[in-house]
PDB file of N, CA and C in Angstrom:
ATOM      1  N   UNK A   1       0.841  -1.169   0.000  1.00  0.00           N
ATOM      2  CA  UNK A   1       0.000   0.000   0.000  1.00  0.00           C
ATOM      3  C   UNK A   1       0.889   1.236   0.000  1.00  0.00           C
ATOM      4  N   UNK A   2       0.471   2.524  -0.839  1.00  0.00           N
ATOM      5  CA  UNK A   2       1.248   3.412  -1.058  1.00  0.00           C
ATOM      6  C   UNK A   2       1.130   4.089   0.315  1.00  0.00           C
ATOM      7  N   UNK A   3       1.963   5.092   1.001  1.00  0.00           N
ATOM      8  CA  UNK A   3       2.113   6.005   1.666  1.00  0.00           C
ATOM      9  C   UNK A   3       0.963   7.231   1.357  1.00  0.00           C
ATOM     10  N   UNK A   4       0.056   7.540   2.630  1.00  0.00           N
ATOM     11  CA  UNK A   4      -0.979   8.823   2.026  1.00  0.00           C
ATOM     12  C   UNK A   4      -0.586   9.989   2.320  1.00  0.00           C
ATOM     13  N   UNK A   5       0.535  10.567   3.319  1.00  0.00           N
ATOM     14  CA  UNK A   5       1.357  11.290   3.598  1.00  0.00           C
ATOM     15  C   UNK A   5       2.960  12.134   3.022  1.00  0.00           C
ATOM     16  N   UNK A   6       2.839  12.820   3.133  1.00  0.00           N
ATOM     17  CA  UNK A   6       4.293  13.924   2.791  1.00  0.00           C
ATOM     18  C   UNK A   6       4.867  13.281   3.904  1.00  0.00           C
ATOM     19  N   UNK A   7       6.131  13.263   3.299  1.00  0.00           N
ATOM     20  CA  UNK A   7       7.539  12.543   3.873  1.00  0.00           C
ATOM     21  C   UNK A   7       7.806  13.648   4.993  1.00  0.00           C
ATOM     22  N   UNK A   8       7.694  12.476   6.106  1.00  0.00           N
ATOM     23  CA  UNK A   8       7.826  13.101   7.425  1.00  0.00           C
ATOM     24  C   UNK A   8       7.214  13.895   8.486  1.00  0.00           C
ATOM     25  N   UNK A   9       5.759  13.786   7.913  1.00  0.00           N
ATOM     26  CA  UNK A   9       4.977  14.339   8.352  1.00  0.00           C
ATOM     27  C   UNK A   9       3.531  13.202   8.619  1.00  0.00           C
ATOM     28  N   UNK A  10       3.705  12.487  10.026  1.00  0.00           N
ATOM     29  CA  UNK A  10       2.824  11.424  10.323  1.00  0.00           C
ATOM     30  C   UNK A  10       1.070  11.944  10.738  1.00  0.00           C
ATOM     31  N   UNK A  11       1.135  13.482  10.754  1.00  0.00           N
ATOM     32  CA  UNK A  11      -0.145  13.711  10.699  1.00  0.00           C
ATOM     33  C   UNK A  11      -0.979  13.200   9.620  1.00  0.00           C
ATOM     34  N   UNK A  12      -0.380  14.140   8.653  1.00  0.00           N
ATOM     35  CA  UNK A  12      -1.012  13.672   7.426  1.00  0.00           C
ATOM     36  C   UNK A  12      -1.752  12.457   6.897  1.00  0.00           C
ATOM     37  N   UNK A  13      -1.072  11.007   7.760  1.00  0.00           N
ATOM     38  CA  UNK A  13      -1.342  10.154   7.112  1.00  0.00           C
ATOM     39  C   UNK A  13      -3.177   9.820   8.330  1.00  0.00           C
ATOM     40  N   UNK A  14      -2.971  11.052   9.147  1.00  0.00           N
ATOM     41  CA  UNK A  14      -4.459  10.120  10.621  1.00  0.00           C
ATOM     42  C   UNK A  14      -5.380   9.969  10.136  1.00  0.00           C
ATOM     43  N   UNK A  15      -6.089  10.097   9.191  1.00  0.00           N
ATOM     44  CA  UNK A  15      -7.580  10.147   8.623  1.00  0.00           C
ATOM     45  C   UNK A  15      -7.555   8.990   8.109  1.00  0.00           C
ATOM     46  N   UNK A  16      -6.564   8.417   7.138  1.00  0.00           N
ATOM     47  CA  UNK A  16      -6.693   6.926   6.200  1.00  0.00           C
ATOM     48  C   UNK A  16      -5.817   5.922   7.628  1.00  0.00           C
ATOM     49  N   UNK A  17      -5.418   6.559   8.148  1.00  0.00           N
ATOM     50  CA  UNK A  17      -4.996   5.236   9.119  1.00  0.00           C
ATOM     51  C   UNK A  17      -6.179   5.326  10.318  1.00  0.00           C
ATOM     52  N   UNK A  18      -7.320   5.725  10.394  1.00  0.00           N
ATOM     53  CA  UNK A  18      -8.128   5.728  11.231  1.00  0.00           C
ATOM     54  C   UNK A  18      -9.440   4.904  10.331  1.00  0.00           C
ATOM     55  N   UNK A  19      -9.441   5.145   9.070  1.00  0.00           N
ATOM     56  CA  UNK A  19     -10.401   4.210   8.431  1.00  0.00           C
ATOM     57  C   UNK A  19      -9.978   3.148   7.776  1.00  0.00           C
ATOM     58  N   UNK A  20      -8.275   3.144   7.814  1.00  0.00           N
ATOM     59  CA  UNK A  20      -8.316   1.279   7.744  1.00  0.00           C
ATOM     60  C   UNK A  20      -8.227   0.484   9.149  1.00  0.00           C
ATOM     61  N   UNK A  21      -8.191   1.216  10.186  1.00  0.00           N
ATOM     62  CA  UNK A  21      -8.442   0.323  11.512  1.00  0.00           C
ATOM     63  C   UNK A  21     -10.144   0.121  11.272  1.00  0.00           C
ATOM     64  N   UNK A  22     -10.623   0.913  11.390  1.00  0.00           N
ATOM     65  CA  UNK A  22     -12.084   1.095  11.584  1.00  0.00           C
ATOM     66  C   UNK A  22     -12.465  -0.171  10.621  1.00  0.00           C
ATOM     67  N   UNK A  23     -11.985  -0.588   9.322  1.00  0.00           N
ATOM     68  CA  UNK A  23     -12.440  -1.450   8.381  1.00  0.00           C
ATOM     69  C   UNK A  23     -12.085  -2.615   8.686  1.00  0.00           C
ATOM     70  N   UNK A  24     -10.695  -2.725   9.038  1.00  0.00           N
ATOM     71  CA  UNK A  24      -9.560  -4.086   9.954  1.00  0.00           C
ATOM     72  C   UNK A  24     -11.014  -4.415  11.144  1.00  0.00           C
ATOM     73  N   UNK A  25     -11.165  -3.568  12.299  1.00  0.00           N
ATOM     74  CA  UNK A  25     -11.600  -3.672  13.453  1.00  0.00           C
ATOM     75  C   UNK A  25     -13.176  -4.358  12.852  1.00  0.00           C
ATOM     76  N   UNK A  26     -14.113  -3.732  12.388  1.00  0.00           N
ATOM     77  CA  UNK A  26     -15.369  -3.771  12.129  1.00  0.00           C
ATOM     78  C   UNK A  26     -15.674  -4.875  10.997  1.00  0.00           C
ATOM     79  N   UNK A  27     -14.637  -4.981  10.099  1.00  0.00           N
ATOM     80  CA  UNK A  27     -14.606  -6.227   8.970  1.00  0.00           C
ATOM     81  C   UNK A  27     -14.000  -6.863   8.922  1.00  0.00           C
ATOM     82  N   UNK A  28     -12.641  -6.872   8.186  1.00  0.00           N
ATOM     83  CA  UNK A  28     -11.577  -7.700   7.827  1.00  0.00           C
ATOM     84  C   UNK A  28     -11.435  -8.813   8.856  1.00  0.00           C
ATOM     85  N   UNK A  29     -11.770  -8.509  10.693  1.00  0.00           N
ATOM     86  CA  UNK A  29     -10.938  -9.589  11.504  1.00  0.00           C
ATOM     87  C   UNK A  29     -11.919 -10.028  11.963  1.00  0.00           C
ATOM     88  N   UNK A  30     -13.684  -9.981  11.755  1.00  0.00           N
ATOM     89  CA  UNK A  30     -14.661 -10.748  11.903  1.00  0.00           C
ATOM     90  C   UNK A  30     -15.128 -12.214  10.710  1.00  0.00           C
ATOM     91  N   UNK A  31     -14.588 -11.725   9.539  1.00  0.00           N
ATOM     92  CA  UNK A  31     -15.058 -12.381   8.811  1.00  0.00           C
ATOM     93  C   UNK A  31     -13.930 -13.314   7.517  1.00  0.00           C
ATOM     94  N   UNK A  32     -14.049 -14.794   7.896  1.00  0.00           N
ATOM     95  CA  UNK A  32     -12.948 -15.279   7.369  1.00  0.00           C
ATOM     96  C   UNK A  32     -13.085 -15.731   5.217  1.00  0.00           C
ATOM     97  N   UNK A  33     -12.337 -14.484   5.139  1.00  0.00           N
ATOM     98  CA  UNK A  33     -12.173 -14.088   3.505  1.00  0.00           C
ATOM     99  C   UNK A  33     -11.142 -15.173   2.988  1.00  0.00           C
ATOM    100  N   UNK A  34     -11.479 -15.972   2.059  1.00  0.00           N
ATOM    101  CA  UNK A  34     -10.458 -16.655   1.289  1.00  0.00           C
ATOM    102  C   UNK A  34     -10.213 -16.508   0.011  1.00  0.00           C
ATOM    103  N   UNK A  35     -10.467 -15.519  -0.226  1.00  0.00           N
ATOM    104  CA  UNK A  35      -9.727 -15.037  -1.657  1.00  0.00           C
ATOM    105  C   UNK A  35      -9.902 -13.553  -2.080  1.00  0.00           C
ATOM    106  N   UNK A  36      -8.659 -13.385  -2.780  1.00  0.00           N
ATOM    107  CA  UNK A  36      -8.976 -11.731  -3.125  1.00  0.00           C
ATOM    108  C   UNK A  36     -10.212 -11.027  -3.177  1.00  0.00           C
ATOM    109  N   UNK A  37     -11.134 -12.064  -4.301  1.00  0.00           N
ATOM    110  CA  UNK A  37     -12.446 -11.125  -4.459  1.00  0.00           C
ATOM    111  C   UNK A  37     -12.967 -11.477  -3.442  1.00  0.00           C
ATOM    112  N   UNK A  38     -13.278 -12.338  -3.027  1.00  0.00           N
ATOM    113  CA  UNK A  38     -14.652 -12.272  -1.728  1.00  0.00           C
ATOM    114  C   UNK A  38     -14.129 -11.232  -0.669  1.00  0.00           C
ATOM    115  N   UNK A  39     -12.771 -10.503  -0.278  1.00  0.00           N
ATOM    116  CA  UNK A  39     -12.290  -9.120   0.626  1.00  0.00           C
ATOM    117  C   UNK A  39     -12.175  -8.126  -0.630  1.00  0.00           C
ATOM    118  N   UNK A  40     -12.112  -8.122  -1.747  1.00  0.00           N
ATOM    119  CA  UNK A  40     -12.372  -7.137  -2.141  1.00  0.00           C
ATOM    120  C   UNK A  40     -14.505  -6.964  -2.432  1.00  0.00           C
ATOM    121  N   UNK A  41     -15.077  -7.863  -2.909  1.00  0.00           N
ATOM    122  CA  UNK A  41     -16.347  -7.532  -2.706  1.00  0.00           C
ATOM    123  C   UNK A  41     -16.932  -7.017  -1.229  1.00  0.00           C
ATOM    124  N   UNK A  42     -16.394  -7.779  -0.096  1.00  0.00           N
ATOM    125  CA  UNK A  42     -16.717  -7.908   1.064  1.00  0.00           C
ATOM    126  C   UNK A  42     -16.811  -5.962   1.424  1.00  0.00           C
ATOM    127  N   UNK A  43     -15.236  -5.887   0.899  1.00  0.00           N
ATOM    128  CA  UNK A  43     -15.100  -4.034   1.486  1.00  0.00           C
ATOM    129  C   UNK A  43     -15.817  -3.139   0.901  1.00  0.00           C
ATOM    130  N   UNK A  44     -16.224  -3.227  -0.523  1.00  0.00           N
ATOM    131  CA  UNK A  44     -16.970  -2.460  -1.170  1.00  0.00           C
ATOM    132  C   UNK A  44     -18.075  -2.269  -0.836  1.00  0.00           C
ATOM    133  N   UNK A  45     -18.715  -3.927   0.284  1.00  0.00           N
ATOM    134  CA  UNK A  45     -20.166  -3.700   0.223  1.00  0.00           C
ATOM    135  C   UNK A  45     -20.044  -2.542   1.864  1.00  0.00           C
ATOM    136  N   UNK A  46     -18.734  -2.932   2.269  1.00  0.00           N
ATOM    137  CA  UNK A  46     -18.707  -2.177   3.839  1.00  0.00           C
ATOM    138  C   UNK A  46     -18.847  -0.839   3.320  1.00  0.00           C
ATOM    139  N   UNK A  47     -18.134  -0.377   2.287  1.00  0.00           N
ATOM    140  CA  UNK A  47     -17.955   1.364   2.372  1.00  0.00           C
ATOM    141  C   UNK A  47     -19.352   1.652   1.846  1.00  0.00           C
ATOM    142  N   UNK A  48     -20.006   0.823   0.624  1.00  0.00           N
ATOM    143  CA  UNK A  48     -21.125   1.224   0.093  1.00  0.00           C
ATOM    144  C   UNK A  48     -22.669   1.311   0.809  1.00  0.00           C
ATOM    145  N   UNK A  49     -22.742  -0.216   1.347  1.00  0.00           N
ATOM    146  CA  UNK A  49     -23.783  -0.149   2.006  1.00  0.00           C
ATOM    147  C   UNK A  49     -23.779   0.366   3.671  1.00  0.00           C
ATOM    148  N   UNK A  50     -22.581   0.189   4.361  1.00  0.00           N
ATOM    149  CA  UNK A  50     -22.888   0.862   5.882  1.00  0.00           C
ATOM    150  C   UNK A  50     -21.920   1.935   6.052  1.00  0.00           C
ATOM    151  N   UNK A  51     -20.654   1.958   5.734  1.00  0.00           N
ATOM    152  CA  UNK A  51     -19.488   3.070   5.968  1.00  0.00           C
ATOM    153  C   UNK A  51     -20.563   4.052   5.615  1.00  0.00           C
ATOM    154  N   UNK A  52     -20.735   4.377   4.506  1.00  0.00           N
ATOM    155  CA  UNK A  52     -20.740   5.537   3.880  1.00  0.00           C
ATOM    156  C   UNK A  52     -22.761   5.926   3.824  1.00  0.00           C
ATOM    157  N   UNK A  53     -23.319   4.915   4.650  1.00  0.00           N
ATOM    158  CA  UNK A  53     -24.622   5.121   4.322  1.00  0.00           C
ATOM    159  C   UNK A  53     -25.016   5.208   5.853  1.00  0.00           C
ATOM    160  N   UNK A  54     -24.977   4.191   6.263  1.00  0.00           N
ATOM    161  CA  UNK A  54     -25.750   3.955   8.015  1.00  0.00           C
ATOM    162  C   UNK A  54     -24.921   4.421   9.395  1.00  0.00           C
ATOM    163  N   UNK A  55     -22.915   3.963   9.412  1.00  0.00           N
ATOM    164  CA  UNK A  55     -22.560   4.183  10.310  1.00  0.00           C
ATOM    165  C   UNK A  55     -22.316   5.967  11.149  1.00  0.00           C
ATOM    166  N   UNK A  56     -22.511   6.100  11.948  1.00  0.00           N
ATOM    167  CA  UNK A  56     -22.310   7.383  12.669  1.00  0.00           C
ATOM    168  C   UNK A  56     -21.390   7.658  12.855  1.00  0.00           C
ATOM    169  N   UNK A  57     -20.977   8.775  12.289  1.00  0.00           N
ATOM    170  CA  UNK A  57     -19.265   9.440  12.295  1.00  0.00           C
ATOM    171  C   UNK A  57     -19.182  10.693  13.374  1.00  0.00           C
ATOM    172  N   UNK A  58     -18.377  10.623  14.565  1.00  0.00           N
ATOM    173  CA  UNK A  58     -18.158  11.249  14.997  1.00  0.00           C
ATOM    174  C   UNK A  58     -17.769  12.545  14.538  1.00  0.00           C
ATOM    175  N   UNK A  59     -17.160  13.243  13.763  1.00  0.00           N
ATOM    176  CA  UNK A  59     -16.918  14.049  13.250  1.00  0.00           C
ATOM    177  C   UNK A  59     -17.889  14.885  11.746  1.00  0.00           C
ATOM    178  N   UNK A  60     -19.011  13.959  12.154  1.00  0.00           N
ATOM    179  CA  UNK A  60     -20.763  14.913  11.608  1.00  0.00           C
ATOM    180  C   UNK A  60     -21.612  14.456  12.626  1.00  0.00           C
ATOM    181  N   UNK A  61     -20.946  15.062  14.341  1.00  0.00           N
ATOM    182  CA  UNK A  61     -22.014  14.702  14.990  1.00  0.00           C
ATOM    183  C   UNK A  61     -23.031  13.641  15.123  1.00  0.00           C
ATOM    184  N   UNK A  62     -21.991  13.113  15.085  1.00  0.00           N
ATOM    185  CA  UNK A  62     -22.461  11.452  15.139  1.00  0.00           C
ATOM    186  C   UNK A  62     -24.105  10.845  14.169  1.00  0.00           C
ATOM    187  N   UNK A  63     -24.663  11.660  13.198  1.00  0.00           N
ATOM    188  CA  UNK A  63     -24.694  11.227  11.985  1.00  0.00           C
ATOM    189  C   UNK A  63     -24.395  10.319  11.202  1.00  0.00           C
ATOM    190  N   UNK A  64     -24.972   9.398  10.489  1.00  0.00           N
ATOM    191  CA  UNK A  64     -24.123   8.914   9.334  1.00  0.00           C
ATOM    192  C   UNK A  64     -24.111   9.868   7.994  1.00  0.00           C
ATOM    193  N   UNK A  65     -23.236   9.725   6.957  1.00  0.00           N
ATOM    194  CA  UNK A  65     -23.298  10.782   6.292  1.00  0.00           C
ATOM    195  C   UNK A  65     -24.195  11.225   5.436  1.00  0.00           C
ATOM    196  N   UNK A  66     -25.482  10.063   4.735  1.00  0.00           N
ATOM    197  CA  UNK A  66     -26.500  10.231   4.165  1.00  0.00           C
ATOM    198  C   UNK A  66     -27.531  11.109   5.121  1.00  0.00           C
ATOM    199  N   UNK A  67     -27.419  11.085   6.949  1.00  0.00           N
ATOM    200  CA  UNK A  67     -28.431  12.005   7.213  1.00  0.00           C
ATOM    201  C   UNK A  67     -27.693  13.425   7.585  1.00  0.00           C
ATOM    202  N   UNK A  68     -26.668  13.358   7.516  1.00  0.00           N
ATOM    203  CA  UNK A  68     -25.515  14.700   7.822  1.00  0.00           C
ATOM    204  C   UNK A  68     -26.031  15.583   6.240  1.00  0.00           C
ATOM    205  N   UNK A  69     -25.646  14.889   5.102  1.00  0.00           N
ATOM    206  CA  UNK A  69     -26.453  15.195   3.706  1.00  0.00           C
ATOM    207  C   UNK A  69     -27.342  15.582   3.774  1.00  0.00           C
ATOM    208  N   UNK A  70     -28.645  15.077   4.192  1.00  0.00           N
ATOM    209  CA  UNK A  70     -30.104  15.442   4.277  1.00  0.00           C
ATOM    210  C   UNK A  70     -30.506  16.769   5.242  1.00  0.00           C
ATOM    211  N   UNK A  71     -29.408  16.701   6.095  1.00  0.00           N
ATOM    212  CA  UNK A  71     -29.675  17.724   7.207  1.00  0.00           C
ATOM    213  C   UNK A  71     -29.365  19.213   6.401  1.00  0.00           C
ATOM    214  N   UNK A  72     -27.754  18.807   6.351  1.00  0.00           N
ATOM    215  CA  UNK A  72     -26.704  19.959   5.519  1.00  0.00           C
ATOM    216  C   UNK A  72     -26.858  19.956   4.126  1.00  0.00           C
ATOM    217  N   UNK A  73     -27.867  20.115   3.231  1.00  0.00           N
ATOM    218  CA  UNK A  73     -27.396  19.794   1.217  1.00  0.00           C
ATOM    219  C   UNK A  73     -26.240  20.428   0.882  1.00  0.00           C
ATOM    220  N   UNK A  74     -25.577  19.753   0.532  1.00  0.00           N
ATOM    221  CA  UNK A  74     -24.268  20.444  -0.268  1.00  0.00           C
ATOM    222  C   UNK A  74     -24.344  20.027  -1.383  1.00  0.00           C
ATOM    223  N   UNK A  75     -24.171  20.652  -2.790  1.00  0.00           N
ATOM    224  CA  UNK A  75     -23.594  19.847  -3.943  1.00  0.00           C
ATOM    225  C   UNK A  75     -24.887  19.287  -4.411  1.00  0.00           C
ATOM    226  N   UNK A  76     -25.750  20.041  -4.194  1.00  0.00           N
ATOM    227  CA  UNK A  76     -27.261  19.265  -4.675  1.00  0.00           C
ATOM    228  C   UNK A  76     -27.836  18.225  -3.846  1.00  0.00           C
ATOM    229  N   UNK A  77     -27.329  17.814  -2.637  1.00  0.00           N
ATOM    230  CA  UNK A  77     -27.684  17.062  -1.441  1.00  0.00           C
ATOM    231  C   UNK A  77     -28.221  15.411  -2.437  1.00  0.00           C
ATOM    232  N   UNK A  78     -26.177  15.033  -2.786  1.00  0.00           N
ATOM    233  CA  UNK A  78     -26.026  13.088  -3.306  1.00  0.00           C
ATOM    234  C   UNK A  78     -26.672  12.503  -2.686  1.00  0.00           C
ATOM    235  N   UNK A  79     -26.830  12.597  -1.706  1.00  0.00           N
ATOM    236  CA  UNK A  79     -27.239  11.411  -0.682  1.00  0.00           C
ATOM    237  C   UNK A  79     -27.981  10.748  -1.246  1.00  0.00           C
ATOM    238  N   UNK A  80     -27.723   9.071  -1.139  1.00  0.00           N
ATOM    239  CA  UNK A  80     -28.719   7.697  -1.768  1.00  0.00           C
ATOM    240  C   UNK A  80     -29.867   8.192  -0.364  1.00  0.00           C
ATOM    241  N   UNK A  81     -31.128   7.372  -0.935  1.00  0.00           N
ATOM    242  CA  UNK A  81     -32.378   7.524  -0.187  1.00  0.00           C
ATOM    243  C   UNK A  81     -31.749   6.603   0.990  1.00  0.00           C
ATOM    244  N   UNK A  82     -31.866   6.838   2.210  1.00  0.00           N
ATOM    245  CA  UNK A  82     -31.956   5.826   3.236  1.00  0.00           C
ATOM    246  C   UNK A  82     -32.596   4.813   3.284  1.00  0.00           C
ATOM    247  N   UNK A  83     -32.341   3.348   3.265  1.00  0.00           N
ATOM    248  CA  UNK A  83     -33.126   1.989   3.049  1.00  0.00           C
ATOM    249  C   UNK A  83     -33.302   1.374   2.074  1.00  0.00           C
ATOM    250  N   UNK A  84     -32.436   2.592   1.255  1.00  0.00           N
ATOM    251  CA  UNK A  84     -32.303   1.554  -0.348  1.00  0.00           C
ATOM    252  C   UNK A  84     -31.287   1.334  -0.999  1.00  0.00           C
ATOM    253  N   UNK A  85     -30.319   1.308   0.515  1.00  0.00           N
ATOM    254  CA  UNK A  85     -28.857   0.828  -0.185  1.00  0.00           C
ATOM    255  C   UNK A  85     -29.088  -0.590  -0.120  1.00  0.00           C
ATOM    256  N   UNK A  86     -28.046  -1.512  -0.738  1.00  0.00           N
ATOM    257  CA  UNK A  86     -27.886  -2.825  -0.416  1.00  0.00           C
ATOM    258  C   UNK A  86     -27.805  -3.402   0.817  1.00  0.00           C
ATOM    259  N   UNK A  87     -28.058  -4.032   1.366  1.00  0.00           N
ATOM    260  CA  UNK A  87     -28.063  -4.871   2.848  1.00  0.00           C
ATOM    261  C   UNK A  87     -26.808  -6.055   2.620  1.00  0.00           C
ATOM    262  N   UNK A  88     -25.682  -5.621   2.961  1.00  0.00           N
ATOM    263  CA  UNK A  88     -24.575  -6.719   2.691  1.00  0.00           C
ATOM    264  C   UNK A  88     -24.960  -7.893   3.809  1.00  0.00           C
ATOM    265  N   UNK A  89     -24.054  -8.748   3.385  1.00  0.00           N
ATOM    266  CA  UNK A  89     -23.985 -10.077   3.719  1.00  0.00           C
ATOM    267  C   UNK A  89     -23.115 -10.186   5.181  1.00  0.00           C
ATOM    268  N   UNK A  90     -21.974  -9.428   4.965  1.00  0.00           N
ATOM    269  CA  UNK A  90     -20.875  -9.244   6.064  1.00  0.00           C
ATOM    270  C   UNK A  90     -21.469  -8.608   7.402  1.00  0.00           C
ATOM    271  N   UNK A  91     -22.782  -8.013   7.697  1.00  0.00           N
ATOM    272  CA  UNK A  91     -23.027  -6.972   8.355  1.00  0.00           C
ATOM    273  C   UNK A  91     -24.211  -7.739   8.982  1.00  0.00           C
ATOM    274  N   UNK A  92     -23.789  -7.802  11.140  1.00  0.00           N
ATOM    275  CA  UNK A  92     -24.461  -8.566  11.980  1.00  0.00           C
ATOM    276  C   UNK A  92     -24.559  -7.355  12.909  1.00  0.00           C
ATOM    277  N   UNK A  93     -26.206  -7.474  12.763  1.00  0.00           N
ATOM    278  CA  UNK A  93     -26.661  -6.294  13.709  1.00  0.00           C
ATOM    279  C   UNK A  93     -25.982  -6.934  15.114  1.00  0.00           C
ATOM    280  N   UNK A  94     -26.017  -5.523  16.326  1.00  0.00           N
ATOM    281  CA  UNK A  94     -25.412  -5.412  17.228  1.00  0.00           C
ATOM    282  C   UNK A  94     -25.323  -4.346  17.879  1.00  0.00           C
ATOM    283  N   UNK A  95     -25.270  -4.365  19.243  1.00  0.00           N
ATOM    284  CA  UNK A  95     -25.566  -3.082  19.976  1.00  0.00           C
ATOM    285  C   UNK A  95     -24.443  -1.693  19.701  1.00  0.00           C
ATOM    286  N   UNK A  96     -23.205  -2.420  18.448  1.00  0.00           N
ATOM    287  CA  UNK A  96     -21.902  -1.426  18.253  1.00  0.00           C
ATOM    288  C   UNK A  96     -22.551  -0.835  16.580  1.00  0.00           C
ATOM    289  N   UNK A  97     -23.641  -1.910  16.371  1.00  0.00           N
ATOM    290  CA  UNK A  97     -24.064  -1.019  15.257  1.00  0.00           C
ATOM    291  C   UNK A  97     -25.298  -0.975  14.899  1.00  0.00           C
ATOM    292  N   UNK A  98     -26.287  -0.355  15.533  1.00  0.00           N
ATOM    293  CA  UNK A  98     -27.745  -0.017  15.460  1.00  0.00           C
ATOM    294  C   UNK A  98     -28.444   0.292  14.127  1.00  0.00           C
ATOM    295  N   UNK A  99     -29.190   0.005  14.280  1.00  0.00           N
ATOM    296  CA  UNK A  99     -30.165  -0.231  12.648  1.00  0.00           C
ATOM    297  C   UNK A  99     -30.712   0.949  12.364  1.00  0.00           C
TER     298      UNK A  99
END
């Protein structure tokens, strides 16, 4: 994996090293992947259907970003409709991730 940071400067890199723990922690070390594609499908469905749709990000007020979108429109307010993303396979409700 390439470096996301300017040489010598380990700030730079906190944002992508905070969302590949978050993906490691929440995916990768729950669910046993045996081949490239089934962890590469597996992650796509994480960022598509819950990263980027359902989970609550501290940093939009604990929001996920489709209702941070709906709240705030920016950019013509992208946001997919809520409930009509895909429902992945990898993803076991739980009190760390509420419906």
């Amino acid at each position: 994996m390439c470096s996301m940071s300017r040489r010598g400067n380990c700030w730079d890199n906190a944002v992508a090293e905070s969302f590949f723990g978050t993906l490691k922690t929440e995916l990768l070390y729950k669910l046993p992947l045996q081949t490239r594609r089934a962890a590469r499908n597996a992650v796509a469905d994480y960022i598509e259907s819950f990263y980027n749709v359902r989970r609550r990000h501290s940093s939009l007020d604990y929001l996920s970003p489709v209702e941070f979108e709906l709240k705030h429109p920016r950019n013509g307010g992208s946001a997919p409709i809520p409930g009509m993303e895909n429902q992945g396979a990898w993803r076991q409700e739980s009190p760390a991730f509420p419906a």
